[in-house]
C-alpha atoms as a PDB file:
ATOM      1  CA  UNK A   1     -15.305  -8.379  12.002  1.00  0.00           C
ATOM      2  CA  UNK A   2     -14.418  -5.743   9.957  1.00  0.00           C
ATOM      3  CA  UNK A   3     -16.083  -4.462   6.781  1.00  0.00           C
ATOM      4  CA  UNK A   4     -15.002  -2.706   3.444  1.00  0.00           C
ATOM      5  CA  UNK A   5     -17.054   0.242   4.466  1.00  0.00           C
ATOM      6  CA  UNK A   6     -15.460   0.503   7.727  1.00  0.00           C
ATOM      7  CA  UNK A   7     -11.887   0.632   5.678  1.00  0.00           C
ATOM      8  CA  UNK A   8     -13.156   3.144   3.228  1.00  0.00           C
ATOM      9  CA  UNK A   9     -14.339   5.482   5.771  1.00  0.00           C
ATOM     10  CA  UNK A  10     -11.065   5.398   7.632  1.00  0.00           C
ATOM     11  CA  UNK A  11      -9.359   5.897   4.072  1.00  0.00           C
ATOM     12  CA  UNK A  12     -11.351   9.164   3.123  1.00  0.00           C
ATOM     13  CA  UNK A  13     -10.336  10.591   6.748  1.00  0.00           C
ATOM     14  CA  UNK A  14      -7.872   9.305   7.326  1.00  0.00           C
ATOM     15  CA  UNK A  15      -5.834   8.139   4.224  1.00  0.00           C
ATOM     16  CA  UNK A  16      -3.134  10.666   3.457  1.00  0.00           C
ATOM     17  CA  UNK A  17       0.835  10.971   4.086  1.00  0.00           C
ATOM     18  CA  UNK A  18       0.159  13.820   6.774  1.00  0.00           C
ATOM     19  CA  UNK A  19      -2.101  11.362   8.943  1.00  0.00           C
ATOM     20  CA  UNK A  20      -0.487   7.852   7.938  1.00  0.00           C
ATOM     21  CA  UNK A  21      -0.024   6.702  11.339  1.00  0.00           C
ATOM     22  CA  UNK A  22      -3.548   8.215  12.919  1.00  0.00           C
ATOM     23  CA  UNK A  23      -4.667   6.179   9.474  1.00  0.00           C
ATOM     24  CA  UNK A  24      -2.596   2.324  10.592  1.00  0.00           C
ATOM     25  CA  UNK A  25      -4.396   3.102  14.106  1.00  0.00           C
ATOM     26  CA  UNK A  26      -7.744   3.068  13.272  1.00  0.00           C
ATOM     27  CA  UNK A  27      -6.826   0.010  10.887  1.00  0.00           C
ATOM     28  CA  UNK A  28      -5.969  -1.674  13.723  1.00  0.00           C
ATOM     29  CA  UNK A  29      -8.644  -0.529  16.151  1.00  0.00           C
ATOM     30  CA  UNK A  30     -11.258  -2.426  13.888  1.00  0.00           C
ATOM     31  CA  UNK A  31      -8.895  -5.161  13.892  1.00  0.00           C
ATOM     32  CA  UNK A  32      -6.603  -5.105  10.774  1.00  0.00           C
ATOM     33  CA  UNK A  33      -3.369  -6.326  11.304  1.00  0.00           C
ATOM     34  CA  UNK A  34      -1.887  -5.808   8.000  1.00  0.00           C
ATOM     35  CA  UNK A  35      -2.671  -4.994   4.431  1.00  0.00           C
ATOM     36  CA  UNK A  36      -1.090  -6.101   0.709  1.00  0.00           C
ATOM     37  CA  UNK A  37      -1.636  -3.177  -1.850  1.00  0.00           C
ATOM     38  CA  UNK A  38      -1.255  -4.578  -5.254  1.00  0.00           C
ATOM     39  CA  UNK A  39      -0.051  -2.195  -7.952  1.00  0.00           C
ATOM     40  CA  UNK A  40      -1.359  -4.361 -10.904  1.00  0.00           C
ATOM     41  CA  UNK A  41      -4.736  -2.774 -10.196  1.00  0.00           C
ATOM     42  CA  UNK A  42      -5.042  -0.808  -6.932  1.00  0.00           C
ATOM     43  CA  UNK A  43      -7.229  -3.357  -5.317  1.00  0.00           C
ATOM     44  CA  UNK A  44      -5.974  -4.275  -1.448  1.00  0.00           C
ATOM     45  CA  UNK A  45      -6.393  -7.407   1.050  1.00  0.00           C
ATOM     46  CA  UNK A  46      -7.236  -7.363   4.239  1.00  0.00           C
ATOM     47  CA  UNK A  47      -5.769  -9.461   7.203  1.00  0.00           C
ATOM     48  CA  UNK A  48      -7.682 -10.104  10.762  1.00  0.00           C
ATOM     49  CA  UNK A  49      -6.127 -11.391  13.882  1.00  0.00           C
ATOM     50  CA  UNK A  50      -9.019 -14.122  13.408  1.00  0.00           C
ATOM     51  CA  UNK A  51      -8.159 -15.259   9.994  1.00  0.00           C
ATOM     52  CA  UNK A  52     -10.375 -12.810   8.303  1.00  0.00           C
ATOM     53  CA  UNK A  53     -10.302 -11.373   5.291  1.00  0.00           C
ATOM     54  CA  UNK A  54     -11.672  -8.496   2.537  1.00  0.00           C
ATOM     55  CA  UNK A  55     -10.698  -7.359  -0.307  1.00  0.00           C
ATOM     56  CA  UNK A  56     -11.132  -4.218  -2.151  1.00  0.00           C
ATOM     57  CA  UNK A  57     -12.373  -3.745  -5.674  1.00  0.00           C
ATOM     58  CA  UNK A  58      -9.828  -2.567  -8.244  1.00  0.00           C
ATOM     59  CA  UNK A  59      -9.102   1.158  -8.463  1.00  0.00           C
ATOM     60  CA  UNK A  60      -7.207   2.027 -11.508  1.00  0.00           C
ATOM     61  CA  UNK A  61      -6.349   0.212 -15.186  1.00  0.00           C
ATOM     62  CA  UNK A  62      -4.261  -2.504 -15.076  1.00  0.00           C
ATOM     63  CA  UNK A  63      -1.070  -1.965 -14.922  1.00  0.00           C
ATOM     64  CA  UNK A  64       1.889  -4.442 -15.998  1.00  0.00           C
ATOM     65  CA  UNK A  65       4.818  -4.858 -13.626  1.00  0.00           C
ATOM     66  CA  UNK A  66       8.436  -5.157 -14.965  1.00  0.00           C
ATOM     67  CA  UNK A  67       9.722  -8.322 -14.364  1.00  0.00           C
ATOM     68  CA  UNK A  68      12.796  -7.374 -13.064  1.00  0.00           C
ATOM     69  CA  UNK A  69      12.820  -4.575 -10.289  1.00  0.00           C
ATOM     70  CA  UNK A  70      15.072  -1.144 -10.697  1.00  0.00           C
ATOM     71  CA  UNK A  71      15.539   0.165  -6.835  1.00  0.00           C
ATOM     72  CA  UNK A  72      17.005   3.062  -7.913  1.00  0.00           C
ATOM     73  CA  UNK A  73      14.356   4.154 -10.097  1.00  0.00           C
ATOM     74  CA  UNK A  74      11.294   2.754  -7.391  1.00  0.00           C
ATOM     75  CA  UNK A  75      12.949   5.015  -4.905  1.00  0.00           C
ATOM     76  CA  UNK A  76      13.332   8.448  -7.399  1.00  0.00           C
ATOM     77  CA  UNK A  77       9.403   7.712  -8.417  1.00  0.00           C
ATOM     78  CA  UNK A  78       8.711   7.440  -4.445  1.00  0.00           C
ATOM     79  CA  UNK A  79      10.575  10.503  -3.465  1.00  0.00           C
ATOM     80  CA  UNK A  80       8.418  12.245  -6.561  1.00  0.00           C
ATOM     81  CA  UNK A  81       5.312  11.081  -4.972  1.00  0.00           C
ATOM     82  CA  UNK A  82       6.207  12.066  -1.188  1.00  0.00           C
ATOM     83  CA  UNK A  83       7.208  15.323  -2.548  1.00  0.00           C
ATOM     84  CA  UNK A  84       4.151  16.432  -4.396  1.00  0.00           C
ATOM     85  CA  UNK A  85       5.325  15.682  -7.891  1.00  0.00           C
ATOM     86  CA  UNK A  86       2.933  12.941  -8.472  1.00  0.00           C
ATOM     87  CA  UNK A  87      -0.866  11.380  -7.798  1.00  0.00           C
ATOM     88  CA  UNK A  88      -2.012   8.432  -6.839  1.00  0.00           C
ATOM     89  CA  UNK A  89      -1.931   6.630 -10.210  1.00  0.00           C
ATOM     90  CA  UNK A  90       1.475   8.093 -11.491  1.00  0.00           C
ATOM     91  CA  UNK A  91       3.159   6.864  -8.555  1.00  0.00           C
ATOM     92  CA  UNK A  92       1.373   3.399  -8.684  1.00  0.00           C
ATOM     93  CA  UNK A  93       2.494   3.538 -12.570  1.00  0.00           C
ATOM     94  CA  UNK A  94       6.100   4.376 -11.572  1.00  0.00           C
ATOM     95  CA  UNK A  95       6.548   2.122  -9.118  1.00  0.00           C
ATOM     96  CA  UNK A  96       4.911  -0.767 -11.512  1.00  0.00           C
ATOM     97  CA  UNK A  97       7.218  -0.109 -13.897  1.00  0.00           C
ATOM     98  CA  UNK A  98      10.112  -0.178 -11.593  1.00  0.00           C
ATOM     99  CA  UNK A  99       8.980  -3.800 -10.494  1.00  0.00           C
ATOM    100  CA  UNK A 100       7.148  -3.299  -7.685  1.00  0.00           C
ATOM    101  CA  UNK A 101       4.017  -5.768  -7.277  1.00  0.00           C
ATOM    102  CA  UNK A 102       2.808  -4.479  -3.882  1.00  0.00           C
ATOM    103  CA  UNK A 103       3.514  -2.877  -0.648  1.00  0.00           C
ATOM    104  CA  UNK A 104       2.416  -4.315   2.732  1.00  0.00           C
ATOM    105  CA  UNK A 105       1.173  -2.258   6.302  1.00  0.00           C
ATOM    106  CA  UNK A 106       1.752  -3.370   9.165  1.00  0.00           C
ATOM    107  CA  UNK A 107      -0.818  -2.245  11.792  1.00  0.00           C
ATOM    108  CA  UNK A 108       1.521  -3.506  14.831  1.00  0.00           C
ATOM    109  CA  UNK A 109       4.751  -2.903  13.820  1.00  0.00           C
ATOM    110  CA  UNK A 110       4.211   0.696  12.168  1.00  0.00           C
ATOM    111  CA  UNK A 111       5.530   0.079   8.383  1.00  0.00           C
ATOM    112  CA  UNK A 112       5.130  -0.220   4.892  1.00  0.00           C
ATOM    113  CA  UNK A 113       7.282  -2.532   2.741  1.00  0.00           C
ATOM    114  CA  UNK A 114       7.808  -2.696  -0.977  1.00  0.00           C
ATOM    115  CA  UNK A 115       7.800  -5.777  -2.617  1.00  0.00           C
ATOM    116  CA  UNK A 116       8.820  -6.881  -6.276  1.00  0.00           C
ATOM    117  CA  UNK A 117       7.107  -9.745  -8.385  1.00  0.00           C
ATOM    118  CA  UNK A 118       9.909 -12.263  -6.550  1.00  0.00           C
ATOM    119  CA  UNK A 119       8.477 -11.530  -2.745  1.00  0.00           C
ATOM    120  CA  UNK A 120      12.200  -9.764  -2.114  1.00  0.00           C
ATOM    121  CA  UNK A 121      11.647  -6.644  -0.342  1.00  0.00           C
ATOM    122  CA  UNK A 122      12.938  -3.607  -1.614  1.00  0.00           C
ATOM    123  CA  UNK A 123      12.473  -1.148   1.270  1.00  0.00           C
ATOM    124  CA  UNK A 124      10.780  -0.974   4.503  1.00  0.00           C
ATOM    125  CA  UNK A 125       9.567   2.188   5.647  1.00  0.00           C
ATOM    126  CA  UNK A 126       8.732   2.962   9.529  1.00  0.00           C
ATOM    127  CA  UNK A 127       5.439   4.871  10.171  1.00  0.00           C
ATOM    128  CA  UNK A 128       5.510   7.798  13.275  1.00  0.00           C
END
């Protein structure tokens, strides 16, 4: 059974694009198998092999996500972000307004995916 406290002390060591994949491992050693990170407010859920699951408080202001999604501008405010440009909370503001509602690990299979507000996946990323 994993805890919030367990996640967040994996995220502060962890939790940055130079040590993503050391980051999905430990996920998974305390038995995470995936995890939805919602862009309306930052907050993230949890998923166990044994059904569990936690969820994390919100991080930032609420943020409204366009209704219909704009891949070309998702992927020129992601590029921003993995090149420096950006924080945390500009990114998650770009991407919000270029319809994305979440993106998804995957502790097993090594990726993130981007969703929009319609579930249809945008881009799928593998982690090394």
């Amino acid at each position: 059974m994993f805890t919030i406290e367990q996640i967040n002390d994996i995220h502060h060591r962890l939790g940055s694009a130079t040590t993503l994949a050391d980051y999905l491992h430990a996920l998974a050693a305390i038995g995470i198998q995936k995890y939805d990170s919602y862009l309306t407010d930052g907050h993230s859920e949890y998923f166990g092999a044994q059904g569990q699951t936690v969820t994390s408080p919100s991080v930032h202001e609420k943020l409204s996500i366009a209704e219909k999604s704009d891949k070309d501008a998702f992927l020129n405010h992601l590029k921003q972000h993995e090149q420096g440009k950006t924080d945390y909370f500009e990114m998650s503001r770009g991407l919000a307004d270029s319809g994305i509602e979440k993106w998804t690990f995957d502790t097993h299979k090594m990726t993130i995916t981007y969703y929009d507000k319609s579930g249809v996946e945008l881009l799928t990323e593998t982690i090394s």
